[in-house]
Protein backbone atom coordinates (compact mmCIF):
# COMPACT_ATOMS: atom_id res chain seq x y z
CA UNK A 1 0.00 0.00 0.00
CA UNK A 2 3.17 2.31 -0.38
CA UNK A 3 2.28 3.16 -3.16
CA UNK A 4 -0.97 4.66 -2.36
CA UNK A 5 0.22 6.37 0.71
CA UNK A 6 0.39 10.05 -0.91
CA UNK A 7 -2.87 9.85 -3.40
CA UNK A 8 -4.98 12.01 -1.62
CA UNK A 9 -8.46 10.14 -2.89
CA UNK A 10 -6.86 6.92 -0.74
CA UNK A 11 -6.41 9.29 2.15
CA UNK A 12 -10.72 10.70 1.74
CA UNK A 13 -11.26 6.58 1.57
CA UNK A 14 -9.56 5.91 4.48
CA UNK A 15 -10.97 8.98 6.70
CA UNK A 16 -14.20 9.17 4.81
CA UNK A 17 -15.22 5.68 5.59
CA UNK A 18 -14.45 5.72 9.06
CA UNK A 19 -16.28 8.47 9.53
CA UNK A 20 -19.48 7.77 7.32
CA UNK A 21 -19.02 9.92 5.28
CA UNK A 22 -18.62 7.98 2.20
CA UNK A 23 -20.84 4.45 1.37
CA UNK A 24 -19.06 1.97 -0.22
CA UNK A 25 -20.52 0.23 -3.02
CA UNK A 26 -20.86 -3.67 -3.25
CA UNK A 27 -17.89 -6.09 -3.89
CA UNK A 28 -18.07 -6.00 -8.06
CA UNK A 29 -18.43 -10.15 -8.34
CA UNK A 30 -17.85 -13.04 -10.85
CA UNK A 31 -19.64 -16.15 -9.13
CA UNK A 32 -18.32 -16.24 -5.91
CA UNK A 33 -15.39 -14.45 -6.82
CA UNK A 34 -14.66 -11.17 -5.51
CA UNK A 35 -12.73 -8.11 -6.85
CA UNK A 36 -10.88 -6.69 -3.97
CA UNK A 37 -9.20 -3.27 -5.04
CA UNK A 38 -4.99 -3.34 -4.31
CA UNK A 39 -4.81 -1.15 -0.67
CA UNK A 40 -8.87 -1.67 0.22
CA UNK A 41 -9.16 -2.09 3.98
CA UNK A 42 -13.12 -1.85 4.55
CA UNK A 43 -15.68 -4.93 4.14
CA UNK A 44 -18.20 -4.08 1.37
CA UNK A 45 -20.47 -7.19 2.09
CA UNK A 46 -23.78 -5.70 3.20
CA UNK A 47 -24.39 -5.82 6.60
CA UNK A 48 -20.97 -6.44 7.57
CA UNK A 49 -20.12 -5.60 10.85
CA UNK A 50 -16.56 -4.72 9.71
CA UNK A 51 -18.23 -1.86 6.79
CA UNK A 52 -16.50 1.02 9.13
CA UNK A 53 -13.77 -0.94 11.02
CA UNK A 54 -10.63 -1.24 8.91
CA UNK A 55 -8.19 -4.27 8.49
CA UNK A 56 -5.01 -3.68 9.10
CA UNK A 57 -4.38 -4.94 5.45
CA UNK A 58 -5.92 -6.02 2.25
CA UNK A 59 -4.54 -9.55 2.68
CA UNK A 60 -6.48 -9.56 5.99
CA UNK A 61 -10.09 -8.23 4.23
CA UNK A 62 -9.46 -11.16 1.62
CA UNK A 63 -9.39 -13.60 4.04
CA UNK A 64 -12.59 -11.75 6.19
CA UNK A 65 -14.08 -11.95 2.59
CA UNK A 66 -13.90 -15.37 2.11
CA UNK A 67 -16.23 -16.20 5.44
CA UNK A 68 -18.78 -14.71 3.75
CA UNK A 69 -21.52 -16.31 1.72
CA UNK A 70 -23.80 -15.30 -1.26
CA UNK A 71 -27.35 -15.15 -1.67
CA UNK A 72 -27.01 -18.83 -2.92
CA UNK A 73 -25.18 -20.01 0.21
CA UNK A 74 -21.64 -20.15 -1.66
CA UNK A 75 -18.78 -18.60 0.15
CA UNK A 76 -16.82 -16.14 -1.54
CA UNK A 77 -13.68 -16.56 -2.90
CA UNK A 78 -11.15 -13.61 -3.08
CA UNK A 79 -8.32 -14.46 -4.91
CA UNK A 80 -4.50 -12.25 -4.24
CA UNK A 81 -1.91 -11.87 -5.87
CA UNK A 82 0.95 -13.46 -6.62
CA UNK A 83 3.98 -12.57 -4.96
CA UNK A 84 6.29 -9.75 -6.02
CA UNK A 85 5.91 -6.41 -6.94
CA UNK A 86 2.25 -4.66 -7.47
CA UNK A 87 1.96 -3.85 -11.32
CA UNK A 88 1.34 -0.58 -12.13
CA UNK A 89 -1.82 -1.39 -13.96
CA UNK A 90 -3.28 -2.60 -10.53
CA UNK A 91 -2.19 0.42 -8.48
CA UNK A 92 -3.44 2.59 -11.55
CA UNK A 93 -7.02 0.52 -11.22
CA UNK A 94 -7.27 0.73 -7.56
CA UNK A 95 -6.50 4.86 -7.82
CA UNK A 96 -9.33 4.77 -10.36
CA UNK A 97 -11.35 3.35 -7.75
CA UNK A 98 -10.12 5.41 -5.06
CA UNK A 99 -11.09 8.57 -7.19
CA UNK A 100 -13.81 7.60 -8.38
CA UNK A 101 -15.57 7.47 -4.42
CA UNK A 102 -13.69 10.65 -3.60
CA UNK A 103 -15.49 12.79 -6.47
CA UNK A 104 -18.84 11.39 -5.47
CA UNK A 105 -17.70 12.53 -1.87
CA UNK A 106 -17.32 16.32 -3.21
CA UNK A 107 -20.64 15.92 -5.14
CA UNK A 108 -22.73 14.83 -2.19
CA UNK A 109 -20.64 18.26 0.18
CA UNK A 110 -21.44 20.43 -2.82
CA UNK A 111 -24.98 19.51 -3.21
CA UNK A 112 -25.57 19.31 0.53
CA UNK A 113 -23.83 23.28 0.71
CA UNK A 114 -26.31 24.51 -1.94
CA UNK A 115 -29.57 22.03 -1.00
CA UNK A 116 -29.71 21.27 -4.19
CA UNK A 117 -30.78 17.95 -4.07
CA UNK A 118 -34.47 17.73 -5.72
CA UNK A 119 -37.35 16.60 -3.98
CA UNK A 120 -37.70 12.68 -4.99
CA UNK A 121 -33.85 11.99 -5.75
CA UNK A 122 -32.26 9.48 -4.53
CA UNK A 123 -28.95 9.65 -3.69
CA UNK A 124 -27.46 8.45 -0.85
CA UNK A 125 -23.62 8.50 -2.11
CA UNK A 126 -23.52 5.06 -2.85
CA UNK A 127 -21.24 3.97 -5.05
CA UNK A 128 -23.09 2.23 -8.03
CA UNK A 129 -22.04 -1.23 -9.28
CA UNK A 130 -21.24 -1.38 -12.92
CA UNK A 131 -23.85 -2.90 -14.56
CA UNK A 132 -23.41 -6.47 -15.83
CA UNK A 133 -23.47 -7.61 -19.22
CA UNK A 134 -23.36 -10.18 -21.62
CA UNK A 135 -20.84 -11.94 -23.40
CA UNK A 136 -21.74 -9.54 -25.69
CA UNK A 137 -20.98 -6.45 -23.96
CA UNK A 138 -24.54 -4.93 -24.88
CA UNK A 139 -27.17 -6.37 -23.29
CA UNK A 140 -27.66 -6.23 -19.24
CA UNK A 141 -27.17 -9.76 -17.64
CA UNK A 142 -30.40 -10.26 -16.27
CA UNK A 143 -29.88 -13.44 -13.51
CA UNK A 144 -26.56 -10.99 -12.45
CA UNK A 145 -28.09 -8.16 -11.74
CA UNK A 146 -31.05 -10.04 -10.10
CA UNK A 147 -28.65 -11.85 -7.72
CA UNK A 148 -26.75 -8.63 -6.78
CA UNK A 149 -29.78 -7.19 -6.15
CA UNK A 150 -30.41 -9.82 -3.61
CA UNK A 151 -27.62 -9.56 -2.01
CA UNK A 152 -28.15 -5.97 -1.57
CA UNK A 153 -31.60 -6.92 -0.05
CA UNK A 154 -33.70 -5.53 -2.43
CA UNK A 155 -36.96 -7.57 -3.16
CA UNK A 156 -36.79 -9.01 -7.06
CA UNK A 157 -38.85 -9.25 -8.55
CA UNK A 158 -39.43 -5.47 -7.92
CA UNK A 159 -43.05 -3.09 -7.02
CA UNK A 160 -42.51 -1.78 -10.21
CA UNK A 161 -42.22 -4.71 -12.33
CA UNK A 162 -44.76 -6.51 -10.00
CA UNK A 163 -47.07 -3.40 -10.88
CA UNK A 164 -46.30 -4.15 -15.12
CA UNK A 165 -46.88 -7.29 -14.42
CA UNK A 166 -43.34 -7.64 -16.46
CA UNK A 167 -40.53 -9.72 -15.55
CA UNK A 168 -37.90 -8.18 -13.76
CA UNK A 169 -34.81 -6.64 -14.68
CA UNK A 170 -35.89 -6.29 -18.53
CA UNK A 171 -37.26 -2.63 -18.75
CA UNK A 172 -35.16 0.20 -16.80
CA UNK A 173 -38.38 2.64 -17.54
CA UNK A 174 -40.25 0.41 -14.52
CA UNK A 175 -37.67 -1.59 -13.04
CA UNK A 176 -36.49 0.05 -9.49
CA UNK A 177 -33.50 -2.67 -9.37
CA UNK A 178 -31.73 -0.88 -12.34
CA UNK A 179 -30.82 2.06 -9.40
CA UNK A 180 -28.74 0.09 -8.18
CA UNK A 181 -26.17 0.03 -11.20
CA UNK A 182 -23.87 2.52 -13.23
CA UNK A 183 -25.92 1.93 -16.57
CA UNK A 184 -23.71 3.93 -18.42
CA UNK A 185 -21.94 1.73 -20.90
């Protein structure tokens, strides 16, 4: 995590979590594989009692990870490294990340300075998952997004499919689980 040690955004993570005031998104997954960013130190399993307490390294949140089991009763897997040297690429991913919750930090003090938050918007500063897709990199994967929405609590199928009388997760005009993800692809 040296190498992370003078990026501010890693700095905002680090105090902005303990303190509340940034929400971390959900683990992005693969299966029961989880993609834990180089230098993360916070659980992002929902209801996790260990969401505000850090580890005192990543190695250590892998391992926490891994006790952990999905909607479908399958414990996670969180796969590290192998030894050496972090790659670049990795610490230039996990900045990404790092920036990425920092902005949305700002947005959330700016909007919250000026009250301009409309009435009826939600946004709670959480960190939207990237939406998955299919193999061909178009269309949303429907069973994915249902089981993340699951393990986010949310009820699926949702009110506002139920109220179509649609299936879930096909139209993001009347589904409410689409909030949950970064749809911009």
């Amino acid at each position: 995590m040296a190498a992370l040690k003078d990026v501010e955004a890693y700095q905002q993570y680090l105090k902005g979590v303990a303190e509340g005031t940034i929400v971390l998104p959900m683990f992005s997954t693969l299966g029961t594989e989880v993609h834990i960013e180089y230098g993360e130190l916070y659980c992002r399993i929902p209801n996790c009692n260990r969401r505000k307490n850090p580890f005192s390294a990543t190695n250590n949140l892998r391992q926490h990870v891994q006790g952990h089991k999905n909607a479908g009763g399958e414990y996670y897997t969180a796969p590290s490294q192998k030894g050496g040297r972090v790659s670049q690429e990795v610490i230039d991913e996990a900045i990404k990340f790092y920036v990425t919750l920092a902005e949305q930090l700002e947005i959330l003090e700016s909007e919250s300075e000026s009250g301009s938050e409309s009435e009826g918007e939600v946004d709670e500063g959480v960190a939207k998952v990237k939406l998955p897709l299919r193999q061909d990199g178009k269309t949303p994967a429907v069973k994915k997004m249902q089981e993340i929405a699951r393990e986010e609590g949310k009820e699926v199928p949702c009110d506002g499919c139920k109220e179509a009388g649609i299936a879930c997760c096909k139209d993001s005009a009347v589904c409410t689980i689409f909030d949950l993800f970064d749809c911009e692809f």
